[in-house]
C-alpha atoms as a PDB file:
ATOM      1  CA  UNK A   1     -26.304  11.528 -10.961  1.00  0.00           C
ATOM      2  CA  UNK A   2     -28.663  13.981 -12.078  1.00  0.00           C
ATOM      3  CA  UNK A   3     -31.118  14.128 -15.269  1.00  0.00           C
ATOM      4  CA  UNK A   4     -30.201  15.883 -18.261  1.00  0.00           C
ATOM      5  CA  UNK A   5     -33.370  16.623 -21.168  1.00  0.00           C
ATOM      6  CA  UNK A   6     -32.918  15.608 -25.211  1.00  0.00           C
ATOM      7  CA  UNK A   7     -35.011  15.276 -27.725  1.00  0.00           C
ATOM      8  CA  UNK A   8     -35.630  11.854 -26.980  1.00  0.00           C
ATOM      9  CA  UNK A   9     -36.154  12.965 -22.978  1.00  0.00           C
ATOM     10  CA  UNK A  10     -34.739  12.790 -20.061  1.00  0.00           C
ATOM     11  CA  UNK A  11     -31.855  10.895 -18.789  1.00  0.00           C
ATOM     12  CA  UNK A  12     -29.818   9.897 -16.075  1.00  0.00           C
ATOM     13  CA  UNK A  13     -25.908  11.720 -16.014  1.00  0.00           C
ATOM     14  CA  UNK A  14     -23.172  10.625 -13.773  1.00  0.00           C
ATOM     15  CA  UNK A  15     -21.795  13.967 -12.988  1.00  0.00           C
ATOM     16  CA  UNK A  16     -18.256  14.536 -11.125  1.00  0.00           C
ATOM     17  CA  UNK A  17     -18.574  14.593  -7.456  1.00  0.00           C
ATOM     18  CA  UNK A  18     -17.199  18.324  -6.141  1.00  0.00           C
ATOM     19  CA  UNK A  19     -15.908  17.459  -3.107  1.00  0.00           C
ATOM     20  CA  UNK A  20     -14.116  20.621  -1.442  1.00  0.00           C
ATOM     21  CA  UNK A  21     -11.464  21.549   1.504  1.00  0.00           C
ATOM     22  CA  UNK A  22     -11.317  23.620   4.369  1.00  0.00           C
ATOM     23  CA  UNK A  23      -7.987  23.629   6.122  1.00  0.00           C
ATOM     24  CA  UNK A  24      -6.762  25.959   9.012  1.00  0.00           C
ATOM     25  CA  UNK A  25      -3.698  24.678  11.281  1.00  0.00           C
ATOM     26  CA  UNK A  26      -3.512  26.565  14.601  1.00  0.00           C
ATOM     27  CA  UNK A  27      -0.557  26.767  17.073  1.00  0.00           C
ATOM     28  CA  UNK A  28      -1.335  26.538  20.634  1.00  0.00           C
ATOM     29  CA  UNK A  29       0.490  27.791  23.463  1.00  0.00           C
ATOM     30  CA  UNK A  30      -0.349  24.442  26.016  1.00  0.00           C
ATOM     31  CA  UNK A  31       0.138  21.217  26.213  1.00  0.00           C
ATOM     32  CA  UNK A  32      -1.206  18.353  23.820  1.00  0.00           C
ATOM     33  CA  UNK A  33      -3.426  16.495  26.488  1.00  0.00           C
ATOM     34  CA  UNK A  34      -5.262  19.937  27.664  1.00  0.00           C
ATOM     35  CA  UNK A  35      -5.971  21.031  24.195  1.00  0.00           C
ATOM     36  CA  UNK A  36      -7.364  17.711  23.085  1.00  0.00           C
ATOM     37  CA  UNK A  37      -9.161  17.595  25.835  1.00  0.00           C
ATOM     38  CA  UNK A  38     -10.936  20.793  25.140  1.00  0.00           C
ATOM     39  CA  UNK A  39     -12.072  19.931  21.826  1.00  0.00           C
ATOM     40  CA  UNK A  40     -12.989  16.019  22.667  1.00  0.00           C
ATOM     41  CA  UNK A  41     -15.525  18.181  25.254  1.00  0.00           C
ATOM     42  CA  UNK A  42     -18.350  18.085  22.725  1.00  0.00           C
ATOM     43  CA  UNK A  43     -20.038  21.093  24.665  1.00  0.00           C
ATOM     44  CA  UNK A  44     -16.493  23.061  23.648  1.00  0.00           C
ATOM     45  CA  UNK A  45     -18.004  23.567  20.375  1.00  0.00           C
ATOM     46  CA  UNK A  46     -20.915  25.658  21.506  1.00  0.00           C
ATOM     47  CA  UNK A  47     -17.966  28.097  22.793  1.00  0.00           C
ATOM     48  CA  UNK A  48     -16.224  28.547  19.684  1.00  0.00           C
ATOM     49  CA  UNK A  49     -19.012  28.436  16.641  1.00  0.00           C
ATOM     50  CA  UNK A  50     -20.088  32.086  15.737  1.00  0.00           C
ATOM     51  CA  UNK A  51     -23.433  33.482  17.569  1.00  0.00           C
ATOM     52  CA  UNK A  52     -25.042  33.884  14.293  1.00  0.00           C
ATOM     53  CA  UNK A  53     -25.213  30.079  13.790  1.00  0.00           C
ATOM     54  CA  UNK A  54     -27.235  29.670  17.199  1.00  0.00           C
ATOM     55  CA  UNK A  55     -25.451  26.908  17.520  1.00  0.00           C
ATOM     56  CA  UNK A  56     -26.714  24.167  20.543  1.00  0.00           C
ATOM     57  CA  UNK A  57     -26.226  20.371  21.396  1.00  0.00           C
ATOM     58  CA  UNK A  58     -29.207  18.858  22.002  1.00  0.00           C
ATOM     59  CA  UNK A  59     -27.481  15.580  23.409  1.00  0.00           C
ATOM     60  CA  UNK A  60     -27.820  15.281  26.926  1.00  0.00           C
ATOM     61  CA  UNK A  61     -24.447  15.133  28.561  1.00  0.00           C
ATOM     62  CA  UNK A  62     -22.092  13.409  29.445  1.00  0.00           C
ATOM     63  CA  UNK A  63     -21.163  12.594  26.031  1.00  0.00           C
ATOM     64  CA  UNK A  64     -18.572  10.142  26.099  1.00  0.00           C
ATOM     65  CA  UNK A  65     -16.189  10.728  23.395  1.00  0.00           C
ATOM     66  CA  UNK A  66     -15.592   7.151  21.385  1.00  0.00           C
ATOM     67  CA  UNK A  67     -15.946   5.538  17.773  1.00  0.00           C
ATOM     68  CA  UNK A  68     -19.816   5.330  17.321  1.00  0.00           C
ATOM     69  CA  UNK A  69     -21.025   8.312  19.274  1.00  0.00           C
ATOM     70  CA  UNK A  70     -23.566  10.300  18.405  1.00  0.00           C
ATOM     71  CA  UNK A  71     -24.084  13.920  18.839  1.00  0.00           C
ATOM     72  CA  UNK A  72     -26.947  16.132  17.877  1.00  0.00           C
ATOM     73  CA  UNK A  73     -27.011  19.727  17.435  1.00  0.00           C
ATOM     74  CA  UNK A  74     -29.732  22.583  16.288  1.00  0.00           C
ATOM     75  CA  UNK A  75     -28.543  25.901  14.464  1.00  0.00           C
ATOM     76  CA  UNK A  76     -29.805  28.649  11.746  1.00  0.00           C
ATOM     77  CA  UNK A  77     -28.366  29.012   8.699  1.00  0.00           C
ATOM     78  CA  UNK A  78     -29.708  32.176   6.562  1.00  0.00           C
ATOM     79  CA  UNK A  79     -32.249  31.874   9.088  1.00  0.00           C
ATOM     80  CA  UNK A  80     -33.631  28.637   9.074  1.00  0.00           C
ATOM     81  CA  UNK A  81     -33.345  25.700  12.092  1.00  0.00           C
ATOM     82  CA  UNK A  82     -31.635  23.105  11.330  1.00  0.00           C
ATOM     83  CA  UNK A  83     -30.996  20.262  12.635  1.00  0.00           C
ATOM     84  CA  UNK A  84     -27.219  18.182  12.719  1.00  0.00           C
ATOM     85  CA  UNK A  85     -26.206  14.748  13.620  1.00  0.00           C
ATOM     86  CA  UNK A  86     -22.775  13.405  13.678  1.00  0.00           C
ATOM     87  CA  UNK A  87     -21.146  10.046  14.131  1.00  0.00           C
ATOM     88  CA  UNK A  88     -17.316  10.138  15.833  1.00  0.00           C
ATOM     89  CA  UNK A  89     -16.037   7.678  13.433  1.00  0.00           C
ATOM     90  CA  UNK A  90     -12.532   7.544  15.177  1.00  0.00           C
ATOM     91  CA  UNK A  91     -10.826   8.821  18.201  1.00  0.00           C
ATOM     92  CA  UNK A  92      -7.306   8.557  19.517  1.00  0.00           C
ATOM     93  CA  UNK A  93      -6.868  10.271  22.622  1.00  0.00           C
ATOM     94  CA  UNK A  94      -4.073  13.007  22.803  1.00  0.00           C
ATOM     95  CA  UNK A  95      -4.107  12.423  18.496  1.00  0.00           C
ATOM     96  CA  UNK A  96      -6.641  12.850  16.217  1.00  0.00           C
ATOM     97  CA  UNK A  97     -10.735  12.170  16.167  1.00  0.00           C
ATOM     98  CA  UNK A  98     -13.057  12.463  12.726  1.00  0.00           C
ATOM     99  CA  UNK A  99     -16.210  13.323  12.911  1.00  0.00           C
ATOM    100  CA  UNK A 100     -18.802  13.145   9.905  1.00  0.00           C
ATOM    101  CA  UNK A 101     -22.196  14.011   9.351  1.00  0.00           C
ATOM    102  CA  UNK A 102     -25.329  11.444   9.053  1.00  0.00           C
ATOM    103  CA  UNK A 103     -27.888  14.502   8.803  1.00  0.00           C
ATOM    104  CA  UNK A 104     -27.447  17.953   8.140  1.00  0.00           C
ATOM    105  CA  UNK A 105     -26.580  20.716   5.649  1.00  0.00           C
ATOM    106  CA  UNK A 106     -24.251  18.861   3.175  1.00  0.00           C
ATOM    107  CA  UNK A 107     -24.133  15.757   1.159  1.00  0.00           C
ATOM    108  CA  UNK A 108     -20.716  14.920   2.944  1.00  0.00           C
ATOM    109  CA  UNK A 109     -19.127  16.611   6.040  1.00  0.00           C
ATOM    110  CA  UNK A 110     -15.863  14.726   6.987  1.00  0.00           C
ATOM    111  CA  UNK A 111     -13.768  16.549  10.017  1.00  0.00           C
ATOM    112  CA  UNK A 112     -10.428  15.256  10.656  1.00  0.00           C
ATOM    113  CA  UNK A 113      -9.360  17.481  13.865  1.00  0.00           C
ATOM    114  CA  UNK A 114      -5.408  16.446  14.486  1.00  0.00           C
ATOM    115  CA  UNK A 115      -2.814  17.404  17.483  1.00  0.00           C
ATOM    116  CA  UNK A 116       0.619  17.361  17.316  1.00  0.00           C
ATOM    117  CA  UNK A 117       3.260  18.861  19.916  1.00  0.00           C
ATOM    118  CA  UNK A 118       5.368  21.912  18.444  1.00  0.00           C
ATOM    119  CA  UNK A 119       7.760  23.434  19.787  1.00  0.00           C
ATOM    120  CA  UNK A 120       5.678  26.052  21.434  1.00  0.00           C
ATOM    121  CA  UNK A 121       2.857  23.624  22.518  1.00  0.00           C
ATOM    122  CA  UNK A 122       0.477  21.749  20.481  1.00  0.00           C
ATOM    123  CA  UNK A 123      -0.615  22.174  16.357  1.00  0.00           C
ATOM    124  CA  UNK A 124      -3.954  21.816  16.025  1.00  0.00           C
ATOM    125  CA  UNK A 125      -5.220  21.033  12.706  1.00  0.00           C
ATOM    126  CA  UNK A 126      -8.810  21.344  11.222  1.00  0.00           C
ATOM    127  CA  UNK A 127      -9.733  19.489   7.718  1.00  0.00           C
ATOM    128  CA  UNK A 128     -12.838  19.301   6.644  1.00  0.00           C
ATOM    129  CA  UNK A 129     -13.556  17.392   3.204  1.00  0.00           C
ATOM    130  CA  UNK A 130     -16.975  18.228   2.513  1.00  0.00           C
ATOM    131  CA  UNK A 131     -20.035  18.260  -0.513  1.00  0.00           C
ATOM    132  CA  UNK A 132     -22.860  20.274  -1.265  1.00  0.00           C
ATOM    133  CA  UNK A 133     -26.189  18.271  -2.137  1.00  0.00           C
ATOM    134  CA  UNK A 134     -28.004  19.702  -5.272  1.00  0.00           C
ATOM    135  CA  UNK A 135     -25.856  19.544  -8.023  1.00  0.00           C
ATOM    136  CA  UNK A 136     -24.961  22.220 -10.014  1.00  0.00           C
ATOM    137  CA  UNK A 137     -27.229  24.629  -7.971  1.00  0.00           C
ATOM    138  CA  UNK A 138     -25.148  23.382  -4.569  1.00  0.00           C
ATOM    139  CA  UNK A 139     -21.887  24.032  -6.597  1.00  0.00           C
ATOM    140  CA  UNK A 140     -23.545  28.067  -7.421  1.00  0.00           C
ATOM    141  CA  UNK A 141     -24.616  28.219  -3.987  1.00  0.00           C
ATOM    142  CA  UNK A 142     -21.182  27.401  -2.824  1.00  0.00           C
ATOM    143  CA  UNK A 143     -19.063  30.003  -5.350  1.00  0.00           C
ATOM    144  CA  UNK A 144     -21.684  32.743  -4.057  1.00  0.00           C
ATOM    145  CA  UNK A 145     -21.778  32.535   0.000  1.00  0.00           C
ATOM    146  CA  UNK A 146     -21.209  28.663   1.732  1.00  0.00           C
ATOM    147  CA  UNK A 147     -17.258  28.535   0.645  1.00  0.00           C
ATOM    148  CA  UNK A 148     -17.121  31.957   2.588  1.00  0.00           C
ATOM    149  CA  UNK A 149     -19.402  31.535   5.284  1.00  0.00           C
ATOM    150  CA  UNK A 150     -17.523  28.086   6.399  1.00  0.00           C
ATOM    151  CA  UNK A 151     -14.024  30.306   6.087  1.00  0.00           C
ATOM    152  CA  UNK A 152     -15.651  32.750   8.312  1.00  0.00           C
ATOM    153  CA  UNK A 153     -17.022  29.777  11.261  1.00  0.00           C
ATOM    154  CA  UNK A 154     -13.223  28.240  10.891  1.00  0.00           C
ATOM    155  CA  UNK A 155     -11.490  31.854  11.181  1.00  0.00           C
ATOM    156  CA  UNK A 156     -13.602  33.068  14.075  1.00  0.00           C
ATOM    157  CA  UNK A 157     -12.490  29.444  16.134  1.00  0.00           C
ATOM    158  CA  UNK A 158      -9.062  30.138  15.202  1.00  0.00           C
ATOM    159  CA  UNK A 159      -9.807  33.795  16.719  1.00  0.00           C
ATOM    160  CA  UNK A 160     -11.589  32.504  20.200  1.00  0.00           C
ATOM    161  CA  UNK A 161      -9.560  29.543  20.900  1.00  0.00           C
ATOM    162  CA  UNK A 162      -6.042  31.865  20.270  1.00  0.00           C
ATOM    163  CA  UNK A 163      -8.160  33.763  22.999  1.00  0.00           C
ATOM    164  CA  UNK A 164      -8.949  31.456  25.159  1.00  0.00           C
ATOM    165  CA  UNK A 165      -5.581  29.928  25.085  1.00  0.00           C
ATOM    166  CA  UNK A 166      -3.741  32.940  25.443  1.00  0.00           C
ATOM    167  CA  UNK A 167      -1.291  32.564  28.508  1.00  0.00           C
ATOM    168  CA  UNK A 168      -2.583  33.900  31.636  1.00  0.00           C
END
């Protein structure tokens, strides 16, 4: 909740929680068990996140990929380090894994990453159910440039792994 001012003063306010989307389903021309195995490689990521984010794990590998892992990462956003942890909260090989944050930019970061086979290889499917801390300044913030920005780090993975997946 937040604090709203009266005459009598402040008080506490439950506001609604503004928890948002971000959905992009890929098709990809390999099998299942390659493509989930590039993504359950944590150091994968640092391939496909923009250049502009800096992006870099700071967990020494191996990471083994399991319920309970942790990973930490470092990046800029507008300029400023930051620093990321996440917790794999479930993994199925060859299925699905979710990852959410425990420190980082948003009040919640939830990433479901599915795999399917298709007809033409595997779908690969990104949802990320996610909140931005500070109220209604987090919910201005996100009209003006963090709904875009997180469109623009989803479309440019969809771009690089398409590329690095193309057939050979």
């Amino acid at each position: 909740g937040w604090l709203l001012w009266s005459r009598s003063g402040y008080f506490p306010r439950r506001c609604p929680v503004a928890i948002h989307r971000l959905e992009r389903t890929q098709i990809i021309e390999r099998p299942r068990a390659e493509v989930f195995a590039f993504f359950a490689d944590a150091f994968n990521l640092e391939k496909i996140t923009p250049a502009f984010l800096n992006f870099r794990i700071l967990t020494p590998p191996p990471i083994a990929m399991e319920p309970g892992t942790l990973i930490d990462y470092s990046l800029r956003l507008h300029g400023l380090p930051m620093r990321w942890r996440t917790r794999i909260e479930e993994f199925t090989p060859n299925e699905r894994f979710v990852d959410v944050q425990l420190k980082g930019p948003y009040k919640l970061w939830h990433h479901t990453h599915t795999f399917e086979d298709h007809p033409k290889g595997t779908q690969m499917c990104d949802r990320v159910d996610y909140e931005i801390p500070f109220g209604p300044l987090g919910s201005l913030a996100r009209a003006l440039f963090v709904r875009r920005q997180l469109e623009q780090i989803f479309d440019h993975r969809v771009a690089v792994i398409d590329s690095f997946f193309a057939p050979k």
